[in-house]
Protein backbone atom coordinates (compact mmCIF):
# COMPACT_ATOMS: atom_id res chain seq x y z
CA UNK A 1 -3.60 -2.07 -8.12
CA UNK A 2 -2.55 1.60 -7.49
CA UNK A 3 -5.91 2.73 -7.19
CA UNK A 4 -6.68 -0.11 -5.01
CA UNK A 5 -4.00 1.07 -2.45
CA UNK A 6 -5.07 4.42 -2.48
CA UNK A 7 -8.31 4.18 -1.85
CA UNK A 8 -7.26 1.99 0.93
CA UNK A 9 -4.41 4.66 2.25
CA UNK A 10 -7.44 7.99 1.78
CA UNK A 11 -9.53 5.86 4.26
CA UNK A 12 -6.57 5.06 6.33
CA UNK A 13 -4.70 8.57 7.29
CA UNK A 14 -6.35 12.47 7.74
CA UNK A 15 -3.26 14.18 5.07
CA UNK A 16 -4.57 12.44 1.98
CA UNK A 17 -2.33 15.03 0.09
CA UNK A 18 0.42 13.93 1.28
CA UNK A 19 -0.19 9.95 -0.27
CA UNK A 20 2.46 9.46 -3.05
CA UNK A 21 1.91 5.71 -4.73
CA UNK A 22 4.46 4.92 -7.18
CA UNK A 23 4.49 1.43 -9.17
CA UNK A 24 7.38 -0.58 -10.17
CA UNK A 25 7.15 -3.25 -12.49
CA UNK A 26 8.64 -6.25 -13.55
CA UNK A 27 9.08 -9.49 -15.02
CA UNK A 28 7.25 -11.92 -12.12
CA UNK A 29 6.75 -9.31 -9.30
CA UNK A 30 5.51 -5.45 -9.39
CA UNK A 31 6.32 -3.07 -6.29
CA UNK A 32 4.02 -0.31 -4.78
CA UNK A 33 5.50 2.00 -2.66
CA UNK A 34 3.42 3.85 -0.54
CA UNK A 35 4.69 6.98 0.60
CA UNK A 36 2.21 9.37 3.75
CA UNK A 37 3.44 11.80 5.93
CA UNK A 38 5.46 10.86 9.31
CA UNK A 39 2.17 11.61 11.29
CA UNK A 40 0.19 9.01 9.58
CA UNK A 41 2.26 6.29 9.22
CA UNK A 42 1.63 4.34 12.56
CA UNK A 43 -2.60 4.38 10.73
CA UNK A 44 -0.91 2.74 7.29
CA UNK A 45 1.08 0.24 9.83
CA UNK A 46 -1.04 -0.19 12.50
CA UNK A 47 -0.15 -1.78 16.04
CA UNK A 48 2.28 -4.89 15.22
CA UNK A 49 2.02 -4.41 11.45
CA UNK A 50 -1.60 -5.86 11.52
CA UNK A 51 -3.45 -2.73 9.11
CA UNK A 52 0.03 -3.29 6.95
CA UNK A 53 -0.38 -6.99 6.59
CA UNK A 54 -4.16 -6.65 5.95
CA UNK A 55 -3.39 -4.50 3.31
CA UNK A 56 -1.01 -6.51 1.85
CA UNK A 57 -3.58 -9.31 2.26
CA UNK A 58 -5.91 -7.51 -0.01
CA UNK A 59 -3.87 -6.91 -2.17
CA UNK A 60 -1.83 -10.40 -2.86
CA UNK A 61 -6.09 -11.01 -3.33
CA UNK A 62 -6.73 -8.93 -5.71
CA UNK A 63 -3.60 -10.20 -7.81
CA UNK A 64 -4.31 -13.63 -8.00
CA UNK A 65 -7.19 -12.32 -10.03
CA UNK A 66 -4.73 -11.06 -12.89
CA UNK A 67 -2.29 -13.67 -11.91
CA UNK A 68 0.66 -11.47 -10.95
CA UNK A 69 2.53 -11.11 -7.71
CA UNK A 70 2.27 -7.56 -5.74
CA UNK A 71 4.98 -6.25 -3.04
CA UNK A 72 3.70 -3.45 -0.46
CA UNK A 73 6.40 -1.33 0.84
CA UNK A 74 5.37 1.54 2.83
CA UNK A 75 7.47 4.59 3.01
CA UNK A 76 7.31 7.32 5.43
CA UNK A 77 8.66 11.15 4.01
């Protein structure tokens, strides 16, 4: 799912060094936080959360696949 969310985040913001996706784990529910630089965090968010919450969509997607439950949190540095 990490590489999932960063491809999503390289497509999303122009400092793609500055993406930082760390993975938490645990027993029902894993968080990813997603960490881009101040200027790019309005792309990751988007205008009313909408680029967040399809993101999250697409994700929640892709873990009913493996049958686990995935939290988004994005973090600006």
């Amino acid at each position: 799912m990490k590489k999932l969310v960063a491809y999503i985040a390289e497509a999303l913001v122009d400092d793609t060094g500055s993406i930082n996706i760390n993975e938490i784990e645990g027993n029902q529910t894993n968080i990813i936080e997603l960490k881009v630089a101040k200027s790019d965090i309005g792309k990751v968010i988007g205008r009313q959360g909408r680029t967040a919450d399809a993101i999250r969509t697409i994700l929640n997607c892709a873990a009913a696949k493996v049958n686990k439950r995935y939290i988004l949190q994005i973090i600006d540095e």
